[in-house]
C-alpha atoms as a PDB file:
ATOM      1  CA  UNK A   1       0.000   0.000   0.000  1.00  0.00           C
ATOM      2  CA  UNK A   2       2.451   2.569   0.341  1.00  0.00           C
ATOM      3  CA  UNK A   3       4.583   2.091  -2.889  1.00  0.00           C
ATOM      4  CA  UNK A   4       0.702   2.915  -4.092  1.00  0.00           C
ATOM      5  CA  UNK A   5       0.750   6.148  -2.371  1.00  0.00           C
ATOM      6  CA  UNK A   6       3.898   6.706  -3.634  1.00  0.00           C
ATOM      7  CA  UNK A   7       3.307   6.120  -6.903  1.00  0.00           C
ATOM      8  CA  UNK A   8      -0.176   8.364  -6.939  1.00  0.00           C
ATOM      9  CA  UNK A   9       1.831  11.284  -5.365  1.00  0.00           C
ATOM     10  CA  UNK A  10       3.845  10.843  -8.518  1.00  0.00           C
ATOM     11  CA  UNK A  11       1.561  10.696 -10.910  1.00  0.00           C
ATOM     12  CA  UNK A  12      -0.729  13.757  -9.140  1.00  0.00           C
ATOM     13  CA  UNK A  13       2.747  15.790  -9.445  1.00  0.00           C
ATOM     14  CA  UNK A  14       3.151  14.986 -13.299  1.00  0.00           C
ATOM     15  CA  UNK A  15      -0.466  16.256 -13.557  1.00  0.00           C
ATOM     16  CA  UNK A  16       0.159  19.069 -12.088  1.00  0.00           C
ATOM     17  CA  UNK A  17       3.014  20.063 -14.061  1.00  0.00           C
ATOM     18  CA  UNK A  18       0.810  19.414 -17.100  1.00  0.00           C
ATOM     19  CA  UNK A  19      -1.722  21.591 -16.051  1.00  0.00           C
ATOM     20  CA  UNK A  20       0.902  24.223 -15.525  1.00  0.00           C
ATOM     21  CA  UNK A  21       2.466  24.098 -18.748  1.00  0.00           C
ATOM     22  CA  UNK A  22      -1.483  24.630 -19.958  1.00  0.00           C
ATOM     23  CA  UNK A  23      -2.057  27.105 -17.670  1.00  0.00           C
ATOM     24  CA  UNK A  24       1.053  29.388 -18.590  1.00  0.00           C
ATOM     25  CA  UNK A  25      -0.951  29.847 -21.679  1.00  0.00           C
ATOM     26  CA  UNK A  26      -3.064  31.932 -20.171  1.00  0.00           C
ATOM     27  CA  UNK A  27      -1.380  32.962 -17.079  1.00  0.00           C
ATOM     28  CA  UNK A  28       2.173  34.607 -16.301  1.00  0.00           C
ATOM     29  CA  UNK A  29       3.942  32.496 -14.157  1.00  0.00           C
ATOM     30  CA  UNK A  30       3.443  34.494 -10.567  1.00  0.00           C
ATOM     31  CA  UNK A  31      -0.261  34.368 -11.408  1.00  0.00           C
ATOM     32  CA  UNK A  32      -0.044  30.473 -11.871  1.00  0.00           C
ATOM     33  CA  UNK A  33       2.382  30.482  -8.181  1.00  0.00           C
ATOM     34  CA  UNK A  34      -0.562  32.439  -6.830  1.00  0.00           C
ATOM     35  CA  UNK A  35      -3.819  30.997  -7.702  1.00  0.00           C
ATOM     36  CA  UNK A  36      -1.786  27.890  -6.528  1.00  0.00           C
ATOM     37  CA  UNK A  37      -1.144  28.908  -2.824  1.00  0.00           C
ATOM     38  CA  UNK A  38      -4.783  30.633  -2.749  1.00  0.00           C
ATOM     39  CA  UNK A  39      -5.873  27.159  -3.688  1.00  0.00           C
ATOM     40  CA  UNK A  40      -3.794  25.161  -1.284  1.00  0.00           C
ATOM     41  CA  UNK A  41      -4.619  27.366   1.614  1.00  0.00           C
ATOM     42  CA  UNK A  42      -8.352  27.109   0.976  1.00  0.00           C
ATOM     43  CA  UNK A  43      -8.043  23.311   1.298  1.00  0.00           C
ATOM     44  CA  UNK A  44      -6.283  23.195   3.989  1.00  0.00           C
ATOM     45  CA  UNK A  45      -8.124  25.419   6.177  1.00  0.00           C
ATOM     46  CA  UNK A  46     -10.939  23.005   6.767  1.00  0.00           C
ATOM     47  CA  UNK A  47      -9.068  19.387   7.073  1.00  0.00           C
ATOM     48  CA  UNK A  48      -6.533  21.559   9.883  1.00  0.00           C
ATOM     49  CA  UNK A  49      -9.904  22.261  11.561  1.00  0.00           C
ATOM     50  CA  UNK A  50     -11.427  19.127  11.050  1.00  0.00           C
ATOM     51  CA  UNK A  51      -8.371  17.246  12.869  1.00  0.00           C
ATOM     52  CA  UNK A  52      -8.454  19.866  15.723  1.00  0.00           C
ATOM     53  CA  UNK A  53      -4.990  21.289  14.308  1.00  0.00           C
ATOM     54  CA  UNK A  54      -3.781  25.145  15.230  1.00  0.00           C
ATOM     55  CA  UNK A  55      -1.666  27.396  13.443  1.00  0.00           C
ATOM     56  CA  UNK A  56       0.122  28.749  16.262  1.00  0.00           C
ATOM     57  CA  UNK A  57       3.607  27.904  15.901  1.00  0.00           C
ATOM     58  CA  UNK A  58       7.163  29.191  17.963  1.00  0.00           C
ATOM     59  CA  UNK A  59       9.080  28.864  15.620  1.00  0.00           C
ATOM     60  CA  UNK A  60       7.448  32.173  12.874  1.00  0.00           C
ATOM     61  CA  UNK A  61      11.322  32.364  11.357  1.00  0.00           C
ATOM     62  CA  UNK A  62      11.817  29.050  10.870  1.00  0.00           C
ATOM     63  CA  UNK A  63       8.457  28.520   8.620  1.00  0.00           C
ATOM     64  CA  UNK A  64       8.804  32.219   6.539  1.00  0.00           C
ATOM     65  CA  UNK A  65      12.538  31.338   5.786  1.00  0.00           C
ATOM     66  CA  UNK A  66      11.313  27.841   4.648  1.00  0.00           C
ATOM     67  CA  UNK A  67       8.619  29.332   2.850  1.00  0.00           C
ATOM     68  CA  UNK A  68      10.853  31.887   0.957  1.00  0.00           C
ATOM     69  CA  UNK A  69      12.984  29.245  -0.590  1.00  0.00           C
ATOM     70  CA  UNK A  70      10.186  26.857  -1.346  1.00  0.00           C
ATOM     71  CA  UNK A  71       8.500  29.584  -3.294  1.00  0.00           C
ATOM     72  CA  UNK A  72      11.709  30.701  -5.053  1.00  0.00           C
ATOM     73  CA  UNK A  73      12.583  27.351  -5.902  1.00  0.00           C
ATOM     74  CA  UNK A  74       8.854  26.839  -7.197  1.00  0.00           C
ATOM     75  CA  UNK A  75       8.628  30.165  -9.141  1.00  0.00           C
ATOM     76  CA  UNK A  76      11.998  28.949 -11.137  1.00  0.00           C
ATOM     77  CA  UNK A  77      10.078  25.633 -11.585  1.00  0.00           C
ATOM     78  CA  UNK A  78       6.745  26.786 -13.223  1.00  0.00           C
ATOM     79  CA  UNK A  79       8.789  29.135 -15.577  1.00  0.00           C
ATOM     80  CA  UNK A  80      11.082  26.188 -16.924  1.00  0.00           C
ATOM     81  CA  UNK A  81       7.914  23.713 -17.384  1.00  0.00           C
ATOM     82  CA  UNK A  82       6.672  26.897 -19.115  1.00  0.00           C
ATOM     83  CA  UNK A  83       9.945  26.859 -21.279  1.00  0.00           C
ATOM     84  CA  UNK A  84      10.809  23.159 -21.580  1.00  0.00           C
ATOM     85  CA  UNK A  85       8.905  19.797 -22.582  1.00  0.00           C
ATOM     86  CA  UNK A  86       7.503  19.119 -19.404  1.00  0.00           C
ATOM     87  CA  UNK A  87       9.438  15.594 -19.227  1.00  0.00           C
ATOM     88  CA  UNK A  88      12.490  17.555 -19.239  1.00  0.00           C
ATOM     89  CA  UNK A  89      11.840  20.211 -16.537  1.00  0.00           C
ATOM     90  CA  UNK A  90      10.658  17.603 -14.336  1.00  0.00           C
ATOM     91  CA  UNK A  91      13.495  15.313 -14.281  1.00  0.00           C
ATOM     92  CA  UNK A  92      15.824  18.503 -14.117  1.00  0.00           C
ATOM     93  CA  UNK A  93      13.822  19.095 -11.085  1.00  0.00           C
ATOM     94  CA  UNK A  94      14.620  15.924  -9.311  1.00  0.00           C
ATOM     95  CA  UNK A  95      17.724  16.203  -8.744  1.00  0.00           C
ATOM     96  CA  UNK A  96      17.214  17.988  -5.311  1.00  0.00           C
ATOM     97  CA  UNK A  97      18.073  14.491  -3.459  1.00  0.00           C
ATOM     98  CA  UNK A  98      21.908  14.849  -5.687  1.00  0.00           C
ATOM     99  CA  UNK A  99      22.095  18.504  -4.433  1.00  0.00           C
ATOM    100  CA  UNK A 100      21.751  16.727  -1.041  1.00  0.00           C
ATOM    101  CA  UNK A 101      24.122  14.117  -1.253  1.00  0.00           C
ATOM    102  CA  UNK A 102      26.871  16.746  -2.651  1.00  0.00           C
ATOM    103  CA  UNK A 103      26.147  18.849   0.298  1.00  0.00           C
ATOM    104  CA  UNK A 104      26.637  16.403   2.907  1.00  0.00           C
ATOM    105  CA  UNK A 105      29.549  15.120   1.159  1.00  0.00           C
ATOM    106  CA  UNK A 106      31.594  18.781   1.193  1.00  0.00           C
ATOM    107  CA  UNK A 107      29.928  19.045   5.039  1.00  0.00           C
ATOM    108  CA  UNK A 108      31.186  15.705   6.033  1.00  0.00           C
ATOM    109  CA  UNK A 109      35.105  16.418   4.037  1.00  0.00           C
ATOM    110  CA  UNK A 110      35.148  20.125   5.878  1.00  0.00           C
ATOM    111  CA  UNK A 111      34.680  18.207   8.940  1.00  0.00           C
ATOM    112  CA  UNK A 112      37.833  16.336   8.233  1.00  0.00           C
ATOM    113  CA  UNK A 113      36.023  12.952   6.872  1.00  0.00           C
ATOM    114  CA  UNK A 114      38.461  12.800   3.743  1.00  0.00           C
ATOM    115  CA  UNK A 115      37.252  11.894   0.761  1.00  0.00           C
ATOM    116  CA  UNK A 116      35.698   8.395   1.419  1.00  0.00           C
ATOM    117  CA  UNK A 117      32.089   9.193  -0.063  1.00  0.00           C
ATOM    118  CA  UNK A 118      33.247   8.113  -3.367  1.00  0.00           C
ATOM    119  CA  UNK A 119      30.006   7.103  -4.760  1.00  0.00           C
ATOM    120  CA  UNK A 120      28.135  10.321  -3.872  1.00  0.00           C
ATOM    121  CA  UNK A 121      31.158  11.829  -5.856  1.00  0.00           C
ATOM    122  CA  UNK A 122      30.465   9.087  -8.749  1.00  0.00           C
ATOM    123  CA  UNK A 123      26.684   9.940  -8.500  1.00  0.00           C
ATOM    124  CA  UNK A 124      26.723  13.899  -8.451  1.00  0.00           C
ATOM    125  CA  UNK A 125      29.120  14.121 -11.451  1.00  0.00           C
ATOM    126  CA  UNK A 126      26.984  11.819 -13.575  1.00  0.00           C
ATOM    127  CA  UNK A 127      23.912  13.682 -12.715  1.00  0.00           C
ATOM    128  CA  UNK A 128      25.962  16.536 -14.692  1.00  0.00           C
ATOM    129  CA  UNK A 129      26.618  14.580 -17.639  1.00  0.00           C
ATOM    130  CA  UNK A 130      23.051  13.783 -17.662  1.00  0.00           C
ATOM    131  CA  UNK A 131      22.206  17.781 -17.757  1.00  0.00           C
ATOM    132  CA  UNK A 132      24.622  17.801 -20.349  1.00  0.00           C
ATOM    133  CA  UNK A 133      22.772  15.412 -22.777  1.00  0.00           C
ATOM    134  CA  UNK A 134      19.260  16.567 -21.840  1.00  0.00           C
ATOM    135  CA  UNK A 135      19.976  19.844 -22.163  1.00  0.00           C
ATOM    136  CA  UNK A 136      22.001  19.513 -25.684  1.00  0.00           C
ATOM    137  CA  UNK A 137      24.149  21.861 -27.135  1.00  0.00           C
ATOM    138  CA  UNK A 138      21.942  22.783 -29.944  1.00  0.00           C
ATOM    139  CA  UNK A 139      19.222  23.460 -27.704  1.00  0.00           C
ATOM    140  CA  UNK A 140      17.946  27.205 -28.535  1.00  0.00           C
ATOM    141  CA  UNK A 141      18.591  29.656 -25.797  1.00  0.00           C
ATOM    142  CA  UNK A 142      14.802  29.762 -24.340  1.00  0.00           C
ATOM    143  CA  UNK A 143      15.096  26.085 -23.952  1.00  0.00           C
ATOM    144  CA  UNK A 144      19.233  26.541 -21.962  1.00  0.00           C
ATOM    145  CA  UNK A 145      17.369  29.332 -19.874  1.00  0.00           C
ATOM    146  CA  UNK A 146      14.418  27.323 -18.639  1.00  0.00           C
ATOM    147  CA  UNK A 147      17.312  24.700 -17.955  1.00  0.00           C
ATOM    148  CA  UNK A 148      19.031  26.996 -15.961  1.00  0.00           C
ATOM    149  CA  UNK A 149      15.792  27.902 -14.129  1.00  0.00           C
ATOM    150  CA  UNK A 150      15.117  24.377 -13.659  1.00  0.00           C
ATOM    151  CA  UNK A 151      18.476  23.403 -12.108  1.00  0.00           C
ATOM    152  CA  UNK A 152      18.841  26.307 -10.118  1.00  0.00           C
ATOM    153  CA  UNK A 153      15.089  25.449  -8.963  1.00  0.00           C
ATOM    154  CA  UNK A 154      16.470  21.621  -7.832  1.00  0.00           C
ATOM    155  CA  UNK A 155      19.391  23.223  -5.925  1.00  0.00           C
ATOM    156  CA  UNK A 156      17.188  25.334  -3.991  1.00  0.00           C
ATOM    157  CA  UNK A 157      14.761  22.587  -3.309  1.00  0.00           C
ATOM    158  CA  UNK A 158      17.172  20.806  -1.713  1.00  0.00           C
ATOM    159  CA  UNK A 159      17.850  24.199   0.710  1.00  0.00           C
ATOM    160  CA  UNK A 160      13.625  23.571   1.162  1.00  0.00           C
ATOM    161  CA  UNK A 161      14.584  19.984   2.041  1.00  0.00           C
ATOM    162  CA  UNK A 162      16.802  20.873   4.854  1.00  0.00           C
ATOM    163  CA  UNK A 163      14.877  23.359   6.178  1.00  0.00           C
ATOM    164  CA  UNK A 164      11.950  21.159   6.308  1.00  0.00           C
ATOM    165  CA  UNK A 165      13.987  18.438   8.293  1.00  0.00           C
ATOM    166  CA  UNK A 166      14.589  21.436  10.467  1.00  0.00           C
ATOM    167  CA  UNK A 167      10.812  21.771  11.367  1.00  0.00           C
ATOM    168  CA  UNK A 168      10.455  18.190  11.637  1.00  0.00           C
ATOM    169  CA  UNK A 169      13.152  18.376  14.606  1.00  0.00           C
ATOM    170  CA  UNK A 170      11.926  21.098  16.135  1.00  0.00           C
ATOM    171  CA  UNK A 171       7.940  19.211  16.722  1.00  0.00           C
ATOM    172  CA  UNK A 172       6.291  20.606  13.898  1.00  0.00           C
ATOM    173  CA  UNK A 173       3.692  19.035  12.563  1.00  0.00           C
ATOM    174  CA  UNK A 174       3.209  18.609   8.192  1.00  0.00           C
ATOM    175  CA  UNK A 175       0.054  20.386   7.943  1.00  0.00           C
ATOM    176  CA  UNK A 176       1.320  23.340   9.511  1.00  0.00           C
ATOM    177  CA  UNK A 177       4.520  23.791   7.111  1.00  0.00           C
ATOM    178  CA  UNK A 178       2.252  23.264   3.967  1.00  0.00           C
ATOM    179  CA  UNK A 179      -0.305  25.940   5.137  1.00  0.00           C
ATOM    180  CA  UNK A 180       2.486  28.745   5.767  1.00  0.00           C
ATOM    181  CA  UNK A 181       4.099  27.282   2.589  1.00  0.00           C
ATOM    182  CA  UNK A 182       0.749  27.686   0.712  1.00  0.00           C
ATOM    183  CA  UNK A 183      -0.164  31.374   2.358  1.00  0.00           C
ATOM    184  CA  UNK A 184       3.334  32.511   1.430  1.00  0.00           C
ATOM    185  CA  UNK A 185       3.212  30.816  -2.290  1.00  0.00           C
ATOM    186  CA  UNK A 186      -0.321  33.406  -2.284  1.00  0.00           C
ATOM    187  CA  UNK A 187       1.567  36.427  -1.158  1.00  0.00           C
ATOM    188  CA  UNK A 188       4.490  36.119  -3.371  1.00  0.00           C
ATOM    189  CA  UNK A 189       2.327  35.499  -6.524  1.00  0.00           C
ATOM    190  CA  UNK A 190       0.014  38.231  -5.804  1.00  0.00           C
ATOM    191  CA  UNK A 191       3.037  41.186  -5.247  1.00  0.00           C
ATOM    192  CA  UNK A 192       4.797  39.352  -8.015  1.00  0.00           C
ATOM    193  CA  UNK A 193       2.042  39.405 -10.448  1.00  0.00           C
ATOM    194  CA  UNK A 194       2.139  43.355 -11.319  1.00  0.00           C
ATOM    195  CA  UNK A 195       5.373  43.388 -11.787  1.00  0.00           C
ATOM    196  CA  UNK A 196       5.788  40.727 -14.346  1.00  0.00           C
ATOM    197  CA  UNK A 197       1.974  41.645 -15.668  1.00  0.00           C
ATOM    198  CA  UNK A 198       2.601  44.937 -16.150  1.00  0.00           C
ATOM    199  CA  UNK A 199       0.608  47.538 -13.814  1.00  0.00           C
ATOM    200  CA  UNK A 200      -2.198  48.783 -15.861  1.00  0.00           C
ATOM    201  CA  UNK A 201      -3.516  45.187 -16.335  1.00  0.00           C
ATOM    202  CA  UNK A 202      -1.906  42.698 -13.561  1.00  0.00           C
ATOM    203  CA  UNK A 203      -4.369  39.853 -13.397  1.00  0.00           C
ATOM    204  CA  UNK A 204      -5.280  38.049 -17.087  1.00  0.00           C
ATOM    205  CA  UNK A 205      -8.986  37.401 -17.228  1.00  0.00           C
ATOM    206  CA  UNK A 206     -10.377  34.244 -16.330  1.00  0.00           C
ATOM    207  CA  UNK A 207     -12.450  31.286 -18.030  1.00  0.00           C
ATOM    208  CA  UNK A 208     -14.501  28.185 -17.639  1.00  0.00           C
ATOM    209  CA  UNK A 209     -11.172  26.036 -19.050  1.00  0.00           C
ATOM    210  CA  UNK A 210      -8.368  28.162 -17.231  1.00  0.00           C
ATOM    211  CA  UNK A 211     -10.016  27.982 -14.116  1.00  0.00           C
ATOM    212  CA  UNK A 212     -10.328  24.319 -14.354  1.00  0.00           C
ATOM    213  CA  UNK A 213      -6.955  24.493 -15.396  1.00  0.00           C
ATOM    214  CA  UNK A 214      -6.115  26.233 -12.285  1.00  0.00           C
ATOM    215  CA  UNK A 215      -7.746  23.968  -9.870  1.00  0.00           C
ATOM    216  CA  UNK A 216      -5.866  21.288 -11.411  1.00  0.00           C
ATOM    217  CA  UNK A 217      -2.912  22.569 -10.561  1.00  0.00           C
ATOM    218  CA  UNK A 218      -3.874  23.266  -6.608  1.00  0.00           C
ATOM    219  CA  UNK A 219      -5.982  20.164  -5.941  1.00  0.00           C
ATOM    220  CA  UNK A 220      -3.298  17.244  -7.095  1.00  0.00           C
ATOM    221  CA  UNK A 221      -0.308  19.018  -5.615  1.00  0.00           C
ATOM    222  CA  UNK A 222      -1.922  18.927  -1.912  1.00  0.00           C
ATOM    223  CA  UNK A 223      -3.434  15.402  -2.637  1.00  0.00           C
ATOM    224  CA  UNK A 224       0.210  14.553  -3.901  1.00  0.00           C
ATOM    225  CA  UNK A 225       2.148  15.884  -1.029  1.00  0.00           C
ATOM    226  CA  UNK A 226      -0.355  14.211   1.267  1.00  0.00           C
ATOM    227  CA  UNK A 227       0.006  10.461  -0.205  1.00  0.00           C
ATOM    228  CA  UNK A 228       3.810  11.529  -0.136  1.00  0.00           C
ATOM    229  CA  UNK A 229       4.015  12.159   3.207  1.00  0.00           C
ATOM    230  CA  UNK A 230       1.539   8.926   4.285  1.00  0.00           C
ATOM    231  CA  UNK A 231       3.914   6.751   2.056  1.00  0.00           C
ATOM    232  CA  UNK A 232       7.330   7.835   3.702  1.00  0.00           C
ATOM    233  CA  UNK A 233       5.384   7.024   7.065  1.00  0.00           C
ATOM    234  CA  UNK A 234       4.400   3.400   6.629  1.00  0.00           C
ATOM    235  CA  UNK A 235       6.725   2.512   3.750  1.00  0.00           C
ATOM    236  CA  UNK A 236      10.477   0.886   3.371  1.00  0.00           C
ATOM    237  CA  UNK A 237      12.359   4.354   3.026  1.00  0.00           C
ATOM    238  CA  UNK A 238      14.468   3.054  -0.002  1.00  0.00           C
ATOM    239  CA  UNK A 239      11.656   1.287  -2.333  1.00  0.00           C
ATOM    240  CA  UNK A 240       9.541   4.831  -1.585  1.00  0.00           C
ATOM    241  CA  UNK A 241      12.143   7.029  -2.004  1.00  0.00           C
ATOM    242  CA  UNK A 242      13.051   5.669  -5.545  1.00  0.00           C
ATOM    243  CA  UNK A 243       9.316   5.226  -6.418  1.00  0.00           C
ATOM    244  CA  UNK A 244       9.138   8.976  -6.564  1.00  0.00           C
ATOM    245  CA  UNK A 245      11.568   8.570  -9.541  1.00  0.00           C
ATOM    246  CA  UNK A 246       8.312   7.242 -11.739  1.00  0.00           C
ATOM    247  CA  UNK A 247       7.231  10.896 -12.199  1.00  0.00           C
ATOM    248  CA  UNK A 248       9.708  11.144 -14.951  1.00  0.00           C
ATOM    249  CA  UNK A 249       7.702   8.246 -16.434  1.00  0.00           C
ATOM    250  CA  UNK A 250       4.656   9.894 -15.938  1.00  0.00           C
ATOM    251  CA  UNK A 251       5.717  13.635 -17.351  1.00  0.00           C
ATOM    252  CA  UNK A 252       6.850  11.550 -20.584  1.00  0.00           C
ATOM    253  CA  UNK A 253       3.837  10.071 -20.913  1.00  0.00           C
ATOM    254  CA  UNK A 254       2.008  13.121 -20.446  1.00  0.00           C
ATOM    255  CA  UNK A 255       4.184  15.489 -23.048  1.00  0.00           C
ATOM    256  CA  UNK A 256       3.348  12.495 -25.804  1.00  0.00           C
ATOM    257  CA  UNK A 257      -0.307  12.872 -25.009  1.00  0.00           C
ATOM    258  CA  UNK A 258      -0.632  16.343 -24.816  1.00  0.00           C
ATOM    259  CA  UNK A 259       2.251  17.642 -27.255  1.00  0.00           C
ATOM    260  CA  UNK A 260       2.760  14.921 -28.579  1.00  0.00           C
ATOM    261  CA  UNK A 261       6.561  15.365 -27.389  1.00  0.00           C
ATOM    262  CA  UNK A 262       9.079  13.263 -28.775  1.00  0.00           C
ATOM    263  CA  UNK A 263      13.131  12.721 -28.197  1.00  0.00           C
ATOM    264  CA  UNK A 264      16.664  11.695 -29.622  1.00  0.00           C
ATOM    265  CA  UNK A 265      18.431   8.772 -27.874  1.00  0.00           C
ATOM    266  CA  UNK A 266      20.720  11.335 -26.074  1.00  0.00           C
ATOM    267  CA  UNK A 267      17.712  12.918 -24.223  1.00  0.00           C
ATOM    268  CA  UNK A 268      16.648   9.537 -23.215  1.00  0.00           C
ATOM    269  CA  UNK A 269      20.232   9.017 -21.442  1.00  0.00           C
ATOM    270  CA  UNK A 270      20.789  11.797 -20.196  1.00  0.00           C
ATOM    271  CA  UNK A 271      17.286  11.253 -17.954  1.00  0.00           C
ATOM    272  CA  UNK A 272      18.133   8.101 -17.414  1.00  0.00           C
ATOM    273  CA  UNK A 273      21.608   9.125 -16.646  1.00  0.00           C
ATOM    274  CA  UNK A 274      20.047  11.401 -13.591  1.00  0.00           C
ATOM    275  CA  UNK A 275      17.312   9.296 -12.446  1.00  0.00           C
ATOM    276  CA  UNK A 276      20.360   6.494 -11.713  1.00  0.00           C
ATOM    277  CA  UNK A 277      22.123   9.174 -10.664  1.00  0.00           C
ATOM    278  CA  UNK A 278      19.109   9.934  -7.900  1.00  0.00           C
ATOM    279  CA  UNK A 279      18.668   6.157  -6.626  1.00  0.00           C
ATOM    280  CA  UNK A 280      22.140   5.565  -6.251  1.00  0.00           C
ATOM    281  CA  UNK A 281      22.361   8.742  -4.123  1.00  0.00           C
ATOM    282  CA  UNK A 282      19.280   7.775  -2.316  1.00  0.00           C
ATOM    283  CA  UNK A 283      20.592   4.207  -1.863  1.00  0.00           C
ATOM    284  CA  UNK A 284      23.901   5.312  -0.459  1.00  0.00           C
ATOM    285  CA  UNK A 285      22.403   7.850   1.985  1.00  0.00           C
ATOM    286  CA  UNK A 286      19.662   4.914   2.769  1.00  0.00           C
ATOM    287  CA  UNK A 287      22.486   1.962   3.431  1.00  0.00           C
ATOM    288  CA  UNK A 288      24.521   4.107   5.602  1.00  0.00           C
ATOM    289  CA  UNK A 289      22.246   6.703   8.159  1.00  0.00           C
ATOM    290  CA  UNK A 290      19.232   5.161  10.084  1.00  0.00           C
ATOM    291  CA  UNK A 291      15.785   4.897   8.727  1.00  0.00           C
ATOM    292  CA  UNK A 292      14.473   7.902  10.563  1.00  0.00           C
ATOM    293  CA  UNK A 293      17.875  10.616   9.742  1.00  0.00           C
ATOM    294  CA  UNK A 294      16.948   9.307   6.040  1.00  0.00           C
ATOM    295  CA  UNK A 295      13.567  10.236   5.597  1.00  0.00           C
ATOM    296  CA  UNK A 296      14.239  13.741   7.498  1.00  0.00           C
ATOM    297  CA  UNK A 297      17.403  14.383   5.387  1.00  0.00           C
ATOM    298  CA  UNK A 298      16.614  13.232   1.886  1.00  0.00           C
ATOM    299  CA  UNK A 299      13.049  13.033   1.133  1.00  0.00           C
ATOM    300  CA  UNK A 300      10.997  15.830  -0.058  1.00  0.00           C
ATOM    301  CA  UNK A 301       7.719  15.954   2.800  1.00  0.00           C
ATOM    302  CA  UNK A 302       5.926  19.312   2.902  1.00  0.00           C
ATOM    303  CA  UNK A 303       8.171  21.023   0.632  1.00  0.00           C
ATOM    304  CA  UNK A 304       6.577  21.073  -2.696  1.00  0.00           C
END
């Protein structure tokens, strides 16, 4: 039952990122990071109340720093599905768990470990060559900055990552971190939205098919980070944490249907190149900390 949460949270994220893609048709990209938190925080509201949940928190620094670089690192991910096939900004996307692994490698060599994490070395400098062949060199310079956005998006997911293990520690509880997460998402979208708009005319009107379009970006992200969170809880940590790895199946399968997307063999490696890159980082970091250090250190809960 859990690799079947898993594997819906993946799917629901793919969806999302489809409906995205759809939805920057008709929407700038702070508009889209907007109507998503106004939808997530709407949700939310009722299920905290339902389970007798509060908002109060201690720890108001903790959640808008976390929230800042969630909604960064989101904002730089809309804009490269916007830019890229959406297979492609997706898996560029999941390398968060590599930025990881290189950061505790270069925290555990300052601390005078050496240089005995070999694979995570092996693993982060594939993931590069993979970037290298997805992104290829005769890619046109809209597609190299979306990749840019993308990349820069999984680095600071990772940041999101942390800081989420942080809250963990510190006693607080999932829901709470999504709602601040969702209220901040609103906040940012809606100052952002002028700016990249234009001032006279900020907000794009609406319609019957880009509002559906909008709720299907809300609804299966919070119905995606929930089965995520349920499926790190009662699941093996390793056979969960590479399950999240199907979304790249899913995204594919989604940019044939919908754009009818196709690639060369060297786009093909190079995701395959990073989503080995990913388990094998995963399985390293899973093999060698304790079940609970993993899931707080490595896997994405609450963040997007």
């Amino acid at each position: 039952m859990p690799a079947l949460w898993m594997l819906f949270a993946s799917f629901a994220f793919a969806a999302m990122g489809a409906a995205v893609k759809l939805a920057s048709l008709s929407y700038s990209t702070s508009e889209i990071v907007m109507y998503r938190g106004i939808i997530g925080s709407l949700l939310l509201l009722p299920m905290i109340r339902h389970q007798g949940g509060t908002l109060r928190t201690a720890f108001p620094r903790e959640h808008l720093w976390r929230s800042v670089v969630g909604v960064v690192s989101l904002w730089l991910w809309f804009y490269a599905i916007a830019k890229l096939p959406l297979a492609t900004a997706i898996t560029l996307n999941y390398m968060a768990p590599i930025w990881l692994s290189a950061y505790m490698f270069l925290k555990g060599w300052w601390q005078g470990k050496g240089l005995s994490e070999w694979p995570l070395i092996v693993a982060v400098g594939m993931s590069f060559i993979g970037v290298t062949l997805v992104l290829r060199p005769d890619t046109g310079a809209a597609g190299w900055i979306g990749g840019v956005a993308a990349v820069a998006s999984s680095v600071i997911a990772a940041m999101a990552y942390m800081q989420v293990r942080k809250l963990g520690q510190m006693g607080e509880p999932e829901y709470r971190v999504v709602f601040y997460f969702s209220l901040t998402m609103a906040l940012a979208g809606l100052l952002g939205t002028p700016f990249e708009n234009g001032f006279r005319t900020p907000l794009h009107p609406h319609s019957v098919h880009s509002v559906v379009l909008l709720l299907a970006v809300g609804v299966p992200a919070l119905l995606a980070q929930m089965a995520m969170t349920r499926a790190y809880r009662l699941g093996k940590v390793l056979v969960v944490a590479n399950l999240q790895y199907t979304g790249i199946i899913f995204s594919s399968l989604w940019g044939m249907l919908l754009w009818g997307d196709v690639f060369g063999w060297q786009v093909w490696l190079g995701m395959g190149v990073i989503l080995a890159s990913g388990i094998a980082a995963t399985f390293y970091n899973t093999m060698r900390t304790a079940r609970g250090a993993v899931v707080k250190d490595t896997d994405p809960i609450a963040s997007e």
